[in-house]
Each structure stands twice: as structure tokens, then as C-alpha cells.
Protein backbone atom coordinates (compact mmCIF):
# COMPACT_ATOMS: atom_id res chain seq x y z
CA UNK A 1 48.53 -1.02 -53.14
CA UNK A 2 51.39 -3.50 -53.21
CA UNK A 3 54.14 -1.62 -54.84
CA UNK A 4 55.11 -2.92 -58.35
CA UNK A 5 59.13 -3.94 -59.26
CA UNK A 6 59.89 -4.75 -62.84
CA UNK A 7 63.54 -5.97 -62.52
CA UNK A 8 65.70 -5.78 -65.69
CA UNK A 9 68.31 -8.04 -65.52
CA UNK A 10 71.41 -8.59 -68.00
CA UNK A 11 72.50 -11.91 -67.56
CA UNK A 12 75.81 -12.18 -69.07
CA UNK A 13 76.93 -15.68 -67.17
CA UNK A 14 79.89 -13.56 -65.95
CA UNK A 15 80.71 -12.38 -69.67
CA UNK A 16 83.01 -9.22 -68.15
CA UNK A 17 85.31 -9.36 -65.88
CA UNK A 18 83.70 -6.63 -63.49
CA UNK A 19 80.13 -5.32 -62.86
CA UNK A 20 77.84 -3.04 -60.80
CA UNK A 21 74.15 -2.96 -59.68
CA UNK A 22 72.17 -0.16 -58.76
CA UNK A 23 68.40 -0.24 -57.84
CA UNK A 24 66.28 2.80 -58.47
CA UNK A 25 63.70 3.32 -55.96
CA UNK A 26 60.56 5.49 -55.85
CA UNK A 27 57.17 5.41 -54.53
CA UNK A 28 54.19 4.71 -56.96
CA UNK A 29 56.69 4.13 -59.82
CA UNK A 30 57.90 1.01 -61.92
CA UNK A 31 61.27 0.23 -60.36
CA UNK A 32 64.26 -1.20 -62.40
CA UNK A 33 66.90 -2.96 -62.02
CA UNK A 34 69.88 -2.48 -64.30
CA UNK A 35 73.35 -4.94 -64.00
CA UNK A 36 75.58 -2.48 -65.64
CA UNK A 37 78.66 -4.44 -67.33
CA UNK A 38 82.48 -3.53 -67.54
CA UNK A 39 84.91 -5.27 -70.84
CA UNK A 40 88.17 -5.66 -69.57
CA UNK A 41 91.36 -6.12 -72.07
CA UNK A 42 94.05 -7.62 -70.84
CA UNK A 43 97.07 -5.69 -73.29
CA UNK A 44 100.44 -6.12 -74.14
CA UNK A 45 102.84 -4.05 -75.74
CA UNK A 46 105.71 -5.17 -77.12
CA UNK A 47 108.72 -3.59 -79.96
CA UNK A 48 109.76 -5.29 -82.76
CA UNK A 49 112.37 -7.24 -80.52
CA UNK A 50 109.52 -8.64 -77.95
CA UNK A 51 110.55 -6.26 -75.38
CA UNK A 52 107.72 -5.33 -73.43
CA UNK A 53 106.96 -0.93 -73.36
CA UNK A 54 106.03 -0.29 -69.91
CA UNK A 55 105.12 2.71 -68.46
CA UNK A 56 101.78 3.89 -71.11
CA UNK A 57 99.05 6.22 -69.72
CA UNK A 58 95.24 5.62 -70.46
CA UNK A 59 95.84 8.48 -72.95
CA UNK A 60 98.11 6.22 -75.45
CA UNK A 61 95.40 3.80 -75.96
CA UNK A 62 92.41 4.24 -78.51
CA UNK A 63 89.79 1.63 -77.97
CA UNK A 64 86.72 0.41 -79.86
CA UNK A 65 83.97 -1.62 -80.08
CA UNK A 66 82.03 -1.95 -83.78
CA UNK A 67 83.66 1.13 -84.53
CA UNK A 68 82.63 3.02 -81.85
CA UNK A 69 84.89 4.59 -79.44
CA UNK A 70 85.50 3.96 -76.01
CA UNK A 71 86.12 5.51 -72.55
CA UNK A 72 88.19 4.12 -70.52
CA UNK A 73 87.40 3.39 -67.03
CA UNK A 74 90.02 1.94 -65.14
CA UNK A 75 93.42 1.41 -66.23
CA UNK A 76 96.32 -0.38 -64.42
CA UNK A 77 99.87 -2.22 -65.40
CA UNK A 78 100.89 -5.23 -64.53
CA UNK A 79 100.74 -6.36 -60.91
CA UNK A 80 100.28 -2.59 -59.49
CA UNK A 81 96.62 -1.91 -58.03
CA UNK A 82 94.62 -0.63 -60.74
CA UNK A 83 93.01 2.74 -60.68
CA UNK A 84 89.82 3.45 -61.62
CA UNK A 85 89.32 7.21 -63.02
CA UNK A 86 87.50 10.19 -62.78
CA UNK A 87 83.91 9.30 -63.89
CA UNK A 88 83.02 6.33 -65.79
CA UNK A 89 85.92 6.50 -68.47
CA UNK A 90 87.11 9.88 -67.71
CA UNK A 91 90.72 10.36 -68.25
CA UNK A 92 90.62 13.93 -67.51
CA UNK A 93 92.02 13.80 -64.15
CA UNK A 94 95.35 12.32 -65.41
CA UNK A 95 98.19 14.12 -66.63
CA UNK A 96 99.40 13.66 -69.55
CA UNK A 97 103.11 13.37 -70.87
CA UNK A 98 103.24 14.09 -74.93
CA UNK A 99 105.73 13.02 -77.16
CA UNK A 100 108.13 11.55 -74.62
CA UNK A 101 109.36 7.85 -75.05
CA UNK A 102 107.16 5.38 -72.68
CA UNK A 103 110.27 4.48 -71.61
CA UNK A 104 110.80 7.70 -70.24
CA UNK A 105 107.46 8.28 -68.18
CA UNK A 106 105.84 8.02 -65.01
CA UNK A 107 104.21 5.51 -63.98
CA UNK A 108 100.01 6.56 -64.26
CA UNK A 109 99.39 5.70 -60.72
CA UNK A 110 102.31 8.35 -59.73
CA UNK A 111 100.89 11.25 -62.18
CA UNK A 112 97.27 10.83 -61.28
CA UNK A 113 96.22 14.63 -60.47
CA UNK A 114 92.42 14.00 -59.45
CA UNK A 115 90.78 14.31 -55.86
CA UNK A 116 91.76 10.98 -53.91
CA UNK A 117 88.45 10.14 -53.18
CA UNK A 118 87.51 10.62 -56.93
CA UNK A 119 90.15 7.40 -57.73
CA UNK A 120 90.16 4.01 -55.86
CA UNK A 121 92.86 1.34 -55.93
CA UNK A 122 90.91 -2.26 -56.88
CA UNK A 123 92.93 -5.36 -56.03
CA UNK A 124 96.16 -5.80 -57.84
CA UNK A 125 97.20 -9.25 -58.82
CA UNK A 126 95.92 -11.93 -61.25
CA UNK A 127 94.05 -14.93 -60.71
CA UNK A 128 96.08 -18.26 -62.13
CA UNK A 129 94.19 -21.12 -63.43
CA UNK A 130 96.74 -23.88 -64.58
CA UNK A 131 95.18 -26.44 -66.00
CA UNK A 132 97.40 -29.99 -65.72
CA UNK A 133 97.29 -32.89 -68.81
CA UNK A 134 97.32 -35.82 -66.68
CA UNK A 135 96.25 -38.02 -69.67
CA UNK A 136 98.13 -41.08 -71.12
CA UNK A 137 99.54 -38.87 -73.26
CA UNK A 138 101.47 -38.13 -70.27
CA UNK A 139 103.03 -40.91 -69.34
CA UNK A 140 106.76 -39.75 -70.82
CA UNK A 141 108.48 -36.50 -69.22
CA UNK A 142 105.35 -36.70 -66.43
CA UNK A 143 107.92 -35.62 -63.43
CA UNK A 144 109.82 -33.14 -65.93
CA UNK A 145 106.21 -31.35 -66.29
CA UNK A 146 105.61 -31.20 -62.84
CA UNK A 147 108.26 -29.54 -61.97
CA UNK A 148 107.92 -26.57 -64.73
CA UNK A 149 104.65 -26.28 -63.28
CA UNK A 150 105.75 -26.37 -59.77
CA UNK A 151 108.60 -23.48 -60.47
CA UNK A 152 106.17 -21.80 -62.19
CA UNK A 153 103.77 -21.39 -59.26
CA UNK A 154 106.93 -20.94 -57.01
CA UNK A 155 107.77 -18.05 -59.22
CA UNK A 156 104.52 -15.97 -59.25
CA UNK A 157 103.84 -12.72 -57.45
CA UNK A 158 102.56 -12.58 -53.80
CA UNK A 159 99.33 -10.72 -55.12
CA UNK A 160 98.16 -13.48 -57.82
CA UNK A 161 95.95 -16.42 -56.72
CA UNK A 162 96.35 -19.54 -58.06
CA UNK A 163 94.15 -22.29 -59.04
CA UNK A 164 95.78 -26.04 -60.25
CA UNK A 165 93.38 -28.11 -62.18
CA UNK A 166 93.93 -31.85 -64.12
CA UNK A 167 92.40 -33.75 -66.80
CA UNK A 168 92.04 -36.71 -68.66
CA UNK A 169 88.68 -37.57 -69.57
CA UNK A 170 87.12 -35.83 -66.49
CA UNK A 171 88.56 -32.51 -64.58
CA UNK A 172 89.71 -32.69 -61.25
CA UNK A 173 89.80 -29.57 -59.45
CA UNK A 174 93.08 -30.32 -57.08
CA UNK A 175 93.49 -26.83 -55.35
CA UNK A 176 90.95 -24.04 -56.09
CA UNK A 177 91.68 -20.31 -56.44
CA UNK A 178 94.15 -19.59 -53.29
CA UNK A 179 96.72 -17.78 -52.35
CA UNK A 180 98.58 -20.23 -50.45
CA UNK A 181 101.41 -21.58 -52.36
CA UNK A 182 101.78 -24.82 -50.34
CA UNK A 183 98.23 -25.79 -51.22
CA UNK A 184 98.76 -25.58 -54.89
CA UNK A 185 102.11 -26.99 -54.93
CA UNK A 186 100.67 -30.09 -53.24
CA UNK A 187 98.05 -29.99 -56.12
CA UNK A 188 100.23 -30.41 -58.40
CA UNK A 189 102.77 -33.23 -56.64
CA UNK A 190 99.33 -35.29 -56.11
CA UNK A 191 98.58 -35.73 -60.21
CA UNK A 192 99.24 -39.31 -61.43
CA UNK A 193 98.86 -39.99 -65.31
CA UNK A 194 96.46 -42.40 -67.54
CA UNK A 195 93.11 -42.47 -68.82
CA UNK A 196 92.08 -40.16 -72.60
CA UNK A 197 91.75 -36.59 -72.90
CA UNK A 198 89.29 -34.52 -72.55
CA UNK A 199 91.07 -31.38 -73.19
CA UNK A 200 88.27 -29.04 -74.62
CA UNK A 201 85.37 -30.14 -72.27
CA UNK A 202 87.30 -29.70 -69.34
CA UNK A 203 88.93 -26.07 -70.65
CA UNK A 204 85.67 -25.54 -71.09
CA UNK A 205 84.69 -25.29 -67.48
CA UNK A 206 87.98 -24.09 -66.31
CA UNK A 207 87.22 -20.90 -68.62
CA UNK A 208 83.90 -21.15 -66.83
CA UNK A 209 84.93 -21.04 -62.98
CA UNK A 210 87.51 -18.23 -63.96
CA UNK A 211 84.69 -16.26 -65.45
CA UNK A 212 82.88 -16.37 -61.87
CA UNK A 213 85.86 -13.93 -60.81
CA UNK A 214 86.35 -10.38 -61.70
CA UNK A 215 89.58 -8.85 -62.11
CA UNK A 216 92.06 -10.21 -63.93
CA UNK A 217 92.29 -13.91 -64.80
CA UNK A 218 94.70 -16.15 -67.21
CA UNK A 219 94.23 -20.00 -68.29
CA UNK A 220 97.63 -21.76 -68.40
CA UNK A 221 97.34 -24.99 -69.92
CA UNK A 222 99.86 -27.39 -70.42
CA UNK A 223 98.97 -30.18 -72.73
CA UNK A 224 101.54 -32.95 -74.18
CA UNK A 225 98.51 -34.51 -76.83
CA UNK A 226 95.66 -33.72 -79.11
CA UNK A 227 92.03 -34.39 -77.90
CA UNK A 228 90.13 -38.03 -78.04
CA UNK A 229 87.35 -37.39 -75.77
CA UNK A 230 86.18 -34.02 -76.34
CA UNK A 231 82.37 -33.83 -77.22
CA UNK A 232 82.84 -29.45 -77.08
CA UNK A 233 84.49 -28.01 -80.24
CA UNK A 234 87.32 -25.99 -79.37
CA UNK A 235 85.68 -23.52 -81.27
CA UNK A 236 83.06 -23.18 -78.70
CA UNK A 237 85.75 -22.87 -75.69
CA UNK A 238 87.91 -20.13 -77.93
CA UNK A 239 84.66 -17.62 -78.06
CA UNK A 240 83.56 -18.27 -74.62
CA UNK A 241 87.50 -16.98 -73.35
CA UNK A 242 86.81 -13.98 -75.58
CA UNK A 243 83.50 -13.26 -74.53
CA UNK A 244 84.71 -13.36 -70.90
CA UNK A 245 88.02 -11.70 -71.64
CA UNK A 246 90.06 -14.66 -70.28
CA UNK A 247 93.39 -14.98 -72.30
CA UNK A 248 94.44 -18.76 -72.76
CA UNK A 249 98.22 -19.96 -72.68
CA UNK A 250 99.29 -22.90 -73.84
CA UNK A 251 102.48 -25.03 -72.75
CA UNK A 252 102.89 -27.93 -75.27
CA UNK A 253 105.40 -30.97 -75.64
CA UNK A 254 107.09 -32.09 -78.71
CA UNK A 255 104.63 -34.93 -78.74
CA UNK A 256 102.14 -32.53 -79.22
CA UNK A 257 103.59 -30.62 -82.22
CA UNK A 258 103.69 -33.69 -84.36
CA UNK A 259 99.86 -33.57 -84.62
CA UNK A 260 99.03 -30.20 -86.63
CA UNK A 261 96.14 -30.07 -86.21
CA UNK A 262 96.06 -29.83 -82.92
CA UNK A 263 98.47 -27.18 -83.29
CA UNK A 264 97.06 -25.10 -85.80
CA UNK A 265 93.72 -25.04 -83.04
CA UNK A 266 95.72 -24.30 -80.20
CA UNK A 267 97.60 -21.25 -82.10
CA UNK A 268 94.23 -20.06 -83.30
CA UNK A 269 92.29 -20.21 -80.06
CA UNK A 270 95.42 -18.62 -77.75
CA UNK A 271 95.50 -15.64 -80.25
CA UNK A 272 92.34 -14.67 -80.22
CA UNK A 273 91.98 -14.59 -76.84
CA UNK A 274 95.21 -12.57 -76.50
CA UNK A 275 97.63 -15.23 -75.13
CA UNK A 276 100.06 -17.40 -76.34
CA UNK A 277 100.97 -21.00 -77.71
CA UNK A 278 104.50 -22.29 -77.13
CA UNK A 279 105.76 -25.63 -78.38
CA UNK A 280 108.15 -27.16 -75.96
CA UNK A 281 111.11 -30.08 -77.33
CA UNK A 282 112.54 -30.84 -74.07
CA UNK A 283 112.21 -30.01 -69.93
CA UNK A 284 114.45 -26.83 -70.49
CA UNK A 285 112.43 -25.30 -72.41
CA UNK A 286 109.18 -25.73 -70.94
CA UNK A 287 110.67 -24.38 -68.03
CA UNK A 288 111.27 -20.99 -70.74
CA UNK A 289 108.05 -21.41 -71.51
CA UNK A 290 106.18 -20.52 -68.24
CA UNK A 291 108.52 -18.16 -66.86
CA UNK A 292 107.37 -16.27 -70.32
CA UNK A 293 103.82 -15.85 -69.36
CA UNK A 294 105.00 -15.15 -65.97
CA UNK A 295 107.01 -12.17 -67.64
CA UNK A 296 103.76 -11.53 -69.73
CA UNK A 297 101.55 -11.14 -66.89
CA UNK A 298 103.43 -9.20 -65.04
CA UNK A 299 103.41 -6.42 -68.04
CA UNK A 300 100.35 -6.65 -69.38
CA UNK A 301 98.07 -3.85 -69.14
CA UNK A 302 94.54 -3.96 -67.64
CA UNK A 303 91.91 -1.82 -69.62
CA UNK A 304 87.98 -1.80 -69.13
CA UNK A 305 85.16 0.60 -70.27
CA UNK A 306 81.74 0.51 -70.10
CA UNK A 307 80.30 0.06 -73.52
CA UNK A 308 78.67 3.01 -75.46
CA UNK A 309 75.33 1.83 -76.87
CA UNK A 310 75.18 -0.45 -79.19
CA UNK A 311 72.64 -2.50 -81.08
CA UNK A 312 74.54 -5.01 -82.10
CA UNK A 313 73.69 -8.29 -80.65
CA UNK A 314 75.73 -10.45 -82.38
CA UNK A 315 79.69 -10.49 -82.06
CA UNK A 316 81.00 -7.20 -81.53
CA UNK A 317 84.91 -6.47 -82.71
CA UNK A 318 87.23 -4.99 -80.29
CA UNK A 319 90.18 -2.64 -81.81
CA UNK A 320 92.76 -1.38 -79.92
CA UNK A 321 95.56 1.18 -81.12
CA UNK A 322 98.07 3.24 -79.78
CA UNK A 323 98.20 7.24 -80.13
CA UNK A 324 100.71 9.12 -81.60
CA UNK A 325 102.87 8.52 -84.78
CA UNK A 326 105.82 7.58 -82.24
CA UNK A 327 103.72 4.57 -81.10
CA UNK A 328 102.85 2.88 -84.38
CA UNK A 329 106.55 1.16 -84.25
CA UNK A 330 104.60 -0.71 -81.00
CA UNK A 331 102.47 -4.03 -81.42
CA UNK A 332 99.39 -4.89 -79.36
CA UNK A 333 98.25 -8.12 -78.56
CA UNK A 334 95.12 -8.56 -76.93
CA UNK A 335 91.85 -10.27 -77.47
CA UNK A 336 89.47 -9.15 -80.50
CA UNK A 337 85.61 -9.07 -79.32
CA UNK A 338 83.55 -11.36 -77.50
CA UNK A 339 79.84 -11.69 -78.15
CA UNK A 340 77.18 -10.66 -75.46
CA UNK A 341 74.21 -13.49 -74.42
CA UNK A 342 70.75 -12.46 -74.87
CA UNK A 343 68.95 -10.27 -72.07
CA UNK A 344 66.95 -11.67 -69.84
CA UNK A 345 63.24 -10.38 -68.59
CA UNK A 346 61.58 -11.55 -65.66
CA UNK A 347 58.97 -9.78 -63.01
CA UNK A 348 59.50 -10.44 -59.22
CA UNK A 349 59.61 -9.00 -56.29
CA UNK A 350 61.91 -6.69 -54.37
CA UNK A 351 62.70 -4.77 -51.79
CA UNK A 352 62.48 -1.36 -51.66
CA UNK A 353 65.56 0.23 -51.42
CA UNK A 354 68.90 1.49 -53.05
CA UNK A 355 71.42 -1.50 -53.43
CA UNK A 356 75.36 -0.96 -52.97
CA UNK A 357 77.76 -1.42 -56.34
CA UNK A 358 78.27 -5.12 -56.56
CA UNK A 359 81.84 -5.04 -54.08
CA UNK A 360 85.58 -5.48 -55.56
CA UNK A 361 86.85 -8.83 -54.90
């Protein structure tokens, strides 16, 4: 008799940054197949100044999800490789460093204490998606932009892969996720201005190729005008970059202050996804502006955990806090929840035999 799979697949559309697949495999019995998802959190910590505090351990963070506490399963800072630890969220083969200032500490990649082979380096580095308004609100300071952008992509660490994307009323995907520098930069001399904007439809589907990566992953977006053209509610874009834990930065013009509402949407949807909105008045300081989120990504921290159960289906609230009374001077910015799709059930066919993790890009 034909043997008999049962696959049980949970599509997410590349809701977490990071997965795994396993196939169970025994003769004469159902067989199942289980896509086990990671949440990754993109953190930073910053004092009361806006200096960042470097140097945390997995064991200063407290996450949770619906109330429900998390382990942590990898942990990393900044643009250093990012170690995954002992067991599924296990932090027990780290040391840990108690009432000292972060300051102060280690790094957690030099105090790790477990086996070696227990710990694995993933890929350091970030993957860059800039996203270019090459709309007729452009038309003024259009030179002046590319060049912020251009220094910006000049000014990037080696490990982070970059991605330069336009729009007006359609995107145009210049250069696509690379590490060659040369490639992007003549991306982004190429552009030429005119036509409306499409600004949420296309951010849209730039959050939507980043979420096809795991690891980490930022949307820059520099944008000198509301929308005109948009038939997706930014709304819509905002909970998608949640739900795929893909903090959005935005670079604006004067031009674009003097519309609030536009502003008001573009401060709401950067801060719930964990980045940032900055309002430029001249060349100068939109140059500021990007060398700020290249300081931010280079100290934010990189945080995932497999969720405990939960049968909430709907959107699920994401809390993160730091331990110890000495920490509470500290503020946190990252994203706060996302909201899973709906499973998927389908019966097919297989073969019989035990698949590899889903690989590390």
C-alpha cells in the first residue's frame, strides 16, 4: 500500500525573518510536515541622551508575546555574526555578568561558555532596501538627494547588502539585493524624476521582496511628497512591516513636512515598526539623516524566539523590557507585534525521508 503523507504546512508568506523544516518519517504512519517559524526583533537601546548601550547579554532582555514569555534563541549586536544558543532559546550556556554597567561588559559572543558545536555563527550584516522618490515631487533638490543616498550606500558596512529601488507611480527595481557597491551606486546615478507617486503601493512590495530574506532587513525610504496614486492604505503596508519584522525609515524633505498628514502617517507607521521618521530642511541635513540609521543599524540588537503556544490568531503584542532596576533608566525601541496569516491544509505527496533545516542565507 502506497504510503500516506499528510503535509502540514504554515504558510506565513515569509512573516519571520528565519525558519526551519523538518519531515518526520515512519513506515505505516501519517507523516507531517511542520514549517516551524522564528520572530525576530530588531532592538535598540538608547539613554536618555540617545546614546546607544552596547554591550547587553540575552539575559538583560525580557520578551513577550500576549503576555507570555519568551526564550530567546539567537541573539546578536549590531553587525557581529549572531549566535544562536544552547537549545531553542536556551540561555544557559552564557555567562552572565550581574549588576555591572553594560558599558562595562563583554561582548556575548566573547563570554559564550557552551560546547562550540552547541553555538553557530549565522551571517552577520543587514540587508538594505532604499527605496528612491523619483516622483515630480522631486524635481527640486533631485541631485542634492542623490548624493545623500549615494554617501549613504558608500558609508555602509562590508557585510550589509544593499538593494536601490524608485518610484513614482510604478516601482522600478534599479539594483537588487547585492553586495557590490558599484552596482547600487549606478542605481542610484541612473534615477531621473517626473510622473505621481505611488508611495504606499510600491512600499508595499518593497516590504514584500525584503520579507523573501531572512536575517536582518531595513526599508530606507526617502520621500520629498505625500501620496496621489496610492490605491494600498498605508495602514495596510505599516502591519505587513510588523508582521514581517521589517523596521521602516523614513528620509523626508521640507516639502514634505508642510503636508501633516502625510507626516503624522509616516511617524505612525516608522514607530511601530521600530524605525524612524526624520524631517529634512536642507541637503545637510539629509545627509545627518542617513548616516543616523547607519549609526542605528549598526547598534541595534537582533533577537528571535520561537513562539510558545498560543491560540491567538489575531494580532499578537510583542513587549520587550530590560532586567534589573539599573536598566529601567534605558529605552527600547523596537516593533510591537505583527499578526500571523491563517494556516494552510493541503494533502500531497512526498518523499520519504528526513529533510535538512531550511539553510542560513
Amino acid at each position: 500500500m502506497a504510503k500516506q503523507w499528510l503535509p502540514v504546512v504554515a504558510l506565513f508568506f515569509g512573516l519571520f525573518s528565519h525558519s526551519g523544516a523538518w519531515i518526520a518519517a515512519q513506515q505505516n504512519e501519517p507523516h507531517i510536515h511542520v514549517i516551524v517559524d522564528m520572530v525576530q526583533l530588531n532592538i535598540a537601546v538608547t539613554d536618555d541622551k540617545g546614546n546607544y548601550i552596547t554591550h547587553l547579554r540575552p539575559q538583560d532582555f525580557e520578551v513577550t508575546e500576549d503576555g507570555i514569555k519568551q526564550k530567546i534563541a539567537t541573539f546578536g549586536e549590531g553587525n557581529e555574526p549572531t549566535l544562536r544558543l544552547v537549545g531553542p532559546g536556551s540561555v544557559d550556556g552564557m555567562s552572565a555578568v550581574q549588576g555591572a554597567d553594560p558599558a562595562q561588559r563583554d561582548s556575548p559572543q566573547s563570554s559564550a561558555k557552551a560546547d562550540p558545536q552547541t553555538l553557530s555563527s549565522m551571517v552577520a550584516g543587514a540587508k538594505v532596501f532604499i527605496l528612491f522618490d523619483t516622483s515630480n515631487y522631486m524635481y527640486r533638490g533631485f541631485v542634492f538627494a542623490q548624493d545623500a543616498i549615494a554617501d549613504f550606500v558608500r558609508s555602509l558596512e562590508s557585510a550589509n547588502k544593499i538593494a536601490f529601488y524608485s518610484y513614482s507611480r510604478d516601482l522600478s527595481r534599479a539594483a537588487t539585493l547585492t553586495a557590490d557597491r558599484s552596482q547600487v551606486l549606478r542605481a542610484v546615478r541612473s534615477t531621473v524624476a517626473g510622473d505621481d507617486a505611488a508611495l504606499y503601493n510600491t512600499l508595499l512590495l518593497t516590504v514584500k521582496d525584503a520579507a523573501h530574506y531572512t536575517g536582518r532587513k531595513i526599508v530606507v525610504v526617502f520621500s520629498n511628497g505625500p501620496d496621489n496614486s496610492s490605491m494600498m492604505p498605508p495602514e495596510d503596508v505599516a502591519e505587513l512591516a510588523q508582521s514581517t519584522g521589517i523596521p521602516i525609515y523614513m528620509v523626508c524633505t521640507r516639502q514634505a513636512k508642510l503636508e501633516p498628514i502625510s507626516t503624522a502617517v509616516f511617524e505612525r507607521m516608522t514607530a511601530a515598526t521600530g524605525g524612524k521618521a526624520y524631517f529634512a530642511k536642507n541637503w545637510r541635513e539629509e545627509k545627518r539623516a542617513f548616516a543616523s540609521i547607519r549609526d542605528d543599524l549598526g547598534h541595534l540588537y537582533s533577537l528571535s524566539y520561537y513562539p510558545q503556544p498560543n491560540p491567538n490568531r489575531g494580532w499578537r503584542a510583542i513587549t520587550v523590557r530590560l532586567i534589573g532596576e539599573h536598566m529601567r533608566k534605558y529605552h527600547i525601541r523596537t516593533r510591537n507585534g505583527y499578526r500571523p496569516l491563517p494556516a494552510r491544509f493541503s494533502a500531497e505527496s512526498a518523499p520519504a525521508a528526513l529533510s535538512e533545516p531550511v539553510p542560513n542565507d
